[in-house]
Each structure stands twice: as C-alpha cells, then as structure tokens.
PDB file of N, CA and C in Angstrom:
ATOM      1  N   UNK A   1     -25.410 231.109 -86.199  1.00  0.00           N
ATOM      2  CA  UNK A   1     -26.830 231.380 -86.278  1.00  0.00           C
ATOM      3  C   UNK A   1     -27.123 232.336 -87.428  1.00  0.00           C
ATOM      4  N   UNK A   2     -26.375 233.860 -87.786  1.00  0.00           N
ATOM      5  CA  UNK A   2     -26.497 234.296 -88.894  1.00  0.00           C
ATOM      6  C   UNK A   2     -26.810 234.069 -90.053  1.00  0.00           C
ATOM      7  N   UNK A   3     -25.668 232.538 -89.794  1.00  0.00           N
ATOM      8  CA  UNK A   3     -25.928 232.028 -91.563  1.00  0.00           C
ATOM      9  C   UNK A   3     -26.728 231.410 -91.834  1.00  0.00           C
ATOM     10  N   UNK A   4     -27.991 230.447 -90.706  1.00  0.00           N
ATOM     11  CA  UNK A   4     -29.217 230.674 -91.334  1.00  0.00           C
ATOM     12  C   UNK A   4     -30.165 231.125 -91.158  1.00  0.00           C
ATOM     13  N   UNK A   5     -30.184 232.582 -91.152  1.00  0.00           N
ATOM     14  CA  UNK A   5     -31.156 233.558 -91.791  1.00  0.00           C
ATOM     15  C   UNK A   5     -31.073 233.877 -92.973  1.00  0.00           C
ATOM     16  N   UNK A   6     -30.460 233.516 -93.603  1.00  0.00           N
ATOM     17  CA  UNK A   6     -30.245 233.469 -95.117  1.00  0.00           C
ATOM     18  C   UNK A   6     -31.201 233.042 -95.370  1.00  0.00           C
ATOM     19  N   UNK A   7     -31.424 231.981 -95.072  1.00  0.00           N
ATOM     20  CA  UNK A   7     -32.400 230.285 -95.649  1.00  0.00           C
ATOM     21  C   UNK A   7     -33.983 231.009 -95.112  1.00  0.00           C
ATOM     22  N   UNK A   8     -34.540 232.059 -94.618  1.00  0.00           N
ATOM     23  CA  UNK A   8     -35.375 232.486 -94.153  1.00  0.00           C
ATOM     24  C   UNK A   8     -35.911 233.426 -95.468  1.00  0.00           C
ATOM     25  N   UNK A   9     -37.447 233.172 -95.843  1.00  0.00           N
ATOM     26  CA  UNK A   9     -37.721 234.082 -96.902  1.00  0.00           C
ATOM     27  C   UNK A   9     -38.590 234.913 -96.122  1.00  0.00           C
ATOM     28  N   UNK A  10     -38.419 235.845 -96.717  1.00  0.00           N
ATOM     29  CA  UNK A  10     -39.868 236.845 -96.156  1.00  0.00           C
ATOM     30  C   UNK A  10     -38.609 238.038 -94.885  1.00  0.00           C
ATOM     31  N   UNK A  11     -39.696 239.120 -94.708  1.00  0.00           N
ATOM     32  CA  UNK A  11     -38.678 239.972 -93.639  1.00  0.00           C
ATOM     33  C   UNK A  11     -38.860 239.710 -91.957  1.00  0.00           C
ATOM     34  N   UNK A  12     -40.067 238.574 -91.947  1.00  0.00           N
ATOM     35  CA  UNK A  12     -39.966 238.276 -90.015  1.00  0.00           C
ATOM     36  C   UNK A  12     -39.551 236.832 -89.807  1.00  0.00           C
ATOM     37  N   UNK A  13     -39.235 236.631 -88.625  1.00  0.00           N
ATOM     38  CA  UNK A  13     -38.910 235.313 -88.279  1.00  0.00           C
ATOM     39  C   UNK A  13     -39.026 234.460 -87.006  1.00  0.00           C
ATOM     40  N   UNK A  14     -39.367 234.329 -86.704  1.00  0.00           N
ATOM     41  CA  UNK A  14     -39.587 233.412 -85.215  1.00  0.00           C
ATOM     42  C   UNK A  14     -38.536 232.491 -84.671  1.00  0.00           C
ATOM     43  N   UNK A  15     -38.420 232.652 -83.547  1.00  0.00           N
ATOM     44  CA  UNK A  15     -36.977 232.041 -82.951  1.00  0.00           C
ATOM     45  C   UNK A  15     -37.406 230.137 -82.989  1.00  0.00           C
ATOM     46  N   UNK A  16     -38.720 230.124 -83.073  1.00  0.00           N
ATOM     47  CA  UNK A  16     -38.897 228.846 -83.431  1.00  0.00           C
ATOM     48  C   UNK A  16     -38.345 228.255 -84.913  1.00  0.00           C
ATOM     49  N   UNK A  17     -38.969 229.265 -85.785  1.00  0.00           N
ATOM     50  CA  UNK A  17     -38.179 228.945 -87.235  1.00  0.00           C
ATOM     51  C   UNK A  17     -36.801 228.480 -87.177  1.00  0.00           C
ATOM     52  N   UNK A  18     -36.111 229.430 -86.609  1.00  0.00           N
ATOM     53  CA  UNK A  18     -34.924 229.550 -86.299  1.00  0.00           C
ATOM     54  C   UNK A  18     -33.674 228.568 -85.739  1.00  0.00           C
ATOM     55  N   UNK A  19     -34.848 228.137 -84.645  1.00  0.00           N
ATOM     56  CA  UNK A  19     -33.960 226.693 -84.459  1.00  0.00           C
ATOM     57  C   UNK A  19     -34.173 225.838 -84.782  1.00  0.00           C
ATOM     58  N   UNK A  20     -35.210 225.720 -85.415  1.00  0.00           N
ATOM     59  CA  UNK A  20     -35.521 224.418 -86.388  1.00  0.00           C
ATOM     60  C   UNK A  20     -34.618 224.393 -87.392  1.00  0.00           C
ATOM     61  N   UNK A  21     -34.053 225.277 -88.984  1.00  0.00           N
ATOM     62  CA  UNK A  21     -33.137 225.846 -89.239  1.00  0.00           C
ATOM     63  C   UNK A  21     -31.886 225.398 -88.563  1.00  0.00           C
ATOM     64  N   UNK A  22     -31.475 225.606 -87.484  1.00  0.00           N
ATOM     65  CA  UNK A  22     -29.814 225.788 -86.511  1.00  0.00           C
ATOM     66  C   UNK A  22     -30.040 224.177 -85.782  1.00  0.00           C
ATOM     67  N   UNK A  23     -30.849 223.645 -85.779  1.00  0.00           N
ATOM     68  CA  UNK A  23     -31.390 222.255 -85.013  1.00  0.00           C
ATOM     69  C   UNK A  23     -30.684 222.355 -83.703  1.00  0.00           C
ATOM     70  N   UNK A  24     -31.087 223.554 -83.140  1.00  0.00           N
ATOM     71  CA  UNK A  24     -31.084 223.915 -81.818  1.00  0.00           C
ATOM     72  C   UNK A  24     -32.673 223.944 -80.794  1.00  0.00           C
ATOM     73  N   UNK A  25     -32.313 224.241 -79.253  1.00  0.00           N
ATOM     74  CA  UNK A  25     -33.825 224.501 -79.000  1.00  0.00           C
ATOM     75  C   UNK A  25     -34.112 226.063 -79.252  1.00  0.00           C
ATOM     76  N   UNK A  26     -35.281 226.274 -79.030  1.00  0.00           N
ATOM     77  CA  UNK A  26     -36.067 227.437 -79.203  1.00  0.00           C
ATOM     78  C   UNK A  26     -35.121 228.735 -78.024  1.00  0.00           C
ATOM     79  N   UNK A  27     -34.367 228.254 -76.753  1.00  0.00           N
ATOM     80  CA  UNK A  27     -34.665 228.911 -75.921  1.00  0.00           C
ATOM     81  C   UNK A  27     -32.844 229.602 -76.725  1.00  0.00           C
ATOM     82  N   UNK A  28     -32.491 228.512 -77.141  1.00  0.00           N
ATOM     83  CA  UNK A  28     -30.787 228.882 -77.726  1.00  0.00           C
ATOM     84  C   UNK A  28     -31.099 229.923 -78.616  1.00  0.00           C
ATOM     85  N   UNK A  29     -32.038 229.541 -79.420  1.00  0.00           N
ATOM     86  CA  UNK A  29     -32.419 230.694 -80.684  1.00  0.00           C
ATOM     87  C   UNK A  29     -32.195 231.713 -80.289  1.00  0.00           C
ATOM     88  N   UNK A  30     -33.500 231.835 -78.813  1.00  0.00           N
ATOM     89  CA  UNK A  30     -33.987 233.488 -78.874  1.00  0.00           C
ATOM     90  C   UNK A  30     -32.579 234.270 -78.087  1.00  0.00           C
ATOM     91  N   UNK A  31     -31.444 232.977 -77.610  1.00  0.00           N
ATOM     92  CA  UNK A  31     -30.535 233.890 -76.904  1.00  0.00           C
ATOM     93  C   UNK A  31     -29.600 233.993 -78.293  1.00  0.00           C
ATOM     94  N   UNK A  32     -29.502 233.410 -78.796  1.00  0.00           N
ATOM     95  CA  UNK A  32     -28.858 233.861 -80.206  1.00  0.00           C
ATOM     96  C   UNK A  32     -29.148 235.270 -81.288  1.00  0.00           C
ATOM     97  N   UNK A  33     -30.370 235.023 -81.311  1.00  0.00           N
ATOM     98  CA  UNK A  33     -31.119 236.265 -81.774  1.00  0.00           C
ATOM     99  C   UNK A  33     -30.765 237.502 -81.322  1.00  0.00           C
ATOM    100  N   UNK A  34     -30.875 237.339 -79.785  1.00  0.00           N
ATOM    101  CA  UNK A  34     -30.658 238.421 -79.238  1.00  0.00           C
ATOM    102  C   UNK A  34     -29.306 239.127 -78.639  1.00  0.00           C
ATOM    103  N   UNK A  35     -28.739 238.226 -78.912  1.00  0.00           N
ATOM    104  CA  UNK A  35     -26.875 238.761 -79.093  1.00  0.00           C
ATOM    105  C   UNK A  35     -26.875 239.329 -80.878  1.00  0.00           C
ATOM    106  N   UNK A  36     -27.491 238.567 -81.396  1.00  0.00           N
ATOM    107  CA  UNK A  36     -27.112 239.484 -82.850  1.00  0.00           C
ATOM    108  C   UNK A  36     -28.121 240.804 -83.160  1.00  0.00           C
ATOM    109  N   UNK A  37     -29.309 241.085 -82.372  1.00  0.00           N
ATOM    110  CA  UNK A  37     -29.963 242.534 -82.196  1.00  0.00           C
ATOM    111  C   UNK A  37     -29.014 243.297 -81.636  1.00  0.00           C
ATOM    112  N   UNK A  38     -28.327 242.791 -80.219  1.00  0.00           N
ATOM    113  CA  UNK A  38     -27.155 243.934 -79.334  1.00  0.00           C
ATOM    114  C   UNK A  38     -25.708 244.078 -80.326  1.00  0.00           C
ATOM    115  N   UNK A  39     -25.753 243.283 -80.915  1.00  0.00           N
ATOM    116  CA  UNK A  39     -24.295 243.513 -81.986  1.00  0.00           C
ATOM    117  C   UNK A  39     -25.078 244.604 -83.056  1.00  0.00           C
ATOM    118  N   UNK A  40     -25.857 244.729 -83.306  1.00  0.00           N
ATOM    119  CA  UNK A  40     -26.414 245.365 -84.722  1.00  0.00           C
ATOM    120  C   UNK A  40     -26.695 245.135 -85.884  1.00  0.00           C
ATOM    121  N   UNK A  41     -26.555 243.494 -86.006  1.00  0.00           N
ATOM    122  CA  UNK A  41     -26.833 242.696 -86.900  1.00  0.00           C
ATOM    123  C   UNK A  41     -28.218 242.787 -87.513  1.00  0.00           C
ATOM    124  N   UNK A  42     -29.125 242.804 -86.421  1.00  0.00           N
ATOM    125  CA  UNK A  42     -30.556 242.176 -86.910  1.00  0.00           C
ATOM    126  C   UNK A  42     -31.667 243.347 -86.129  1.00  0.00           C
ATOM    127  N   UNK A  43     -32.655 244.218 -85.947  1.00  0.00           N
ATOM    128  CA  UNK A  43     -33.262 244.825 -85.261  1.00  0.00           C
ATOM    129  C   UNK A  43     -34.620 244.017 -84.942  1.00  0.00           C
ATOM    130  N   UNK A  44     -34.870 244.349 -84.031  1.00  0.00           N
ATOM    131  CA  UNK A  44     -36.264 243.607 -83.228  1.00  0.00           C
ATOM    132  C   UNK A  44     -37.667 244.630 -84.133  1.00  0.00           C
ATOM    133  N   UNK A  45     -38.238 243.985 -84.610  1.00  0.00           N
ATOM    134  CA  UNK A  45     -39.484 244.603 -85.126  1.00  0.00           C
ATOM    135  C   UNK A  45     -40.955 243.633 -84.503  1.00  0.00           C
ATOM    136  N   UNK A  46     -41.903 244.625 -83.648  1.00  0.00           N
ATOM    137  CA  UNK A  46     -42.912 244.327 -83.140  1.00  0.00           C
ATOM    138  C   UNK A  46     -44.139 244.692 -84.052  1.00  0.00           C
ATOM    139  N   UNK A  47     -44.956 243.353 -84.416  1.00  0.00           N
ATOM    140  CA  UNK A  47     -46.105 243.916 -85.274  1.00  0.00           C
ATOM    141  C   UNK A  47     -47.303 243.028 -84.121  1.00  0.00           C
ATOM    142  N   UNK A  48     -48.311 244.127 -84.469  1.00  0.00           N
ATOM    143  CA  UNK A  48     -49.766 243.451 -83.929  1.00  0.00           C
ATOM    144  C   UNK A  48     -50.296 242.564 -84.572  1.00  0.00           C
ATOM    145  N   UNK A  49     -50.468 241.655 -84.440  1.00  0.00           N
ATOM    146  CA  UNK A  49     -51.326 240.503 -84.743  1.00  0.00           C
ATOM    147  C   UNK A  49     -51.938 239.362 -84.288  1.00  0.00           C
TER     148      UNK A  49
END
C-alpha cells in the first residue's frame, strides 16, 4: 500500500483514492492506512471542510 502513495500528488488523500490506486476495496484501504499511521509511516491530519 505504501508504494502507492507515491502516485498521490498533493499532501491529503482519501482511502477511496487509495484503493482505487491498490485496486482494492475502500474498507482494505482505510485498514491499510491505518496500520501505516500506528507504524509511523503516515500521520492522520483532520481539516474542516
């Protein structure tokens, strides 16, 4: 999953992006995602919008 966030421009990303990208579902993403926030890979950033 790391390796494509590469392919991601810009600094946010959506776990939808994400598995579209990994041609996984959405729900694999966000558990993917979120093993690489608890490793220290990636930090969770919350914006209002």
């Amino acid at each position: 999953m790391l390796r494509f966030l590469g392919l991601v421009t810009g600094p946010e990303l959506a776990a939808a992006h994400v598995a579209t990208l990994a041609g996984t579902t959405v729900f694999e993403a966000e558990e993917a995602l979120e093993e690489l926030v608890e490793a220290g890979l990636l930090r969770r950033s919350f914006t209002s919008r």
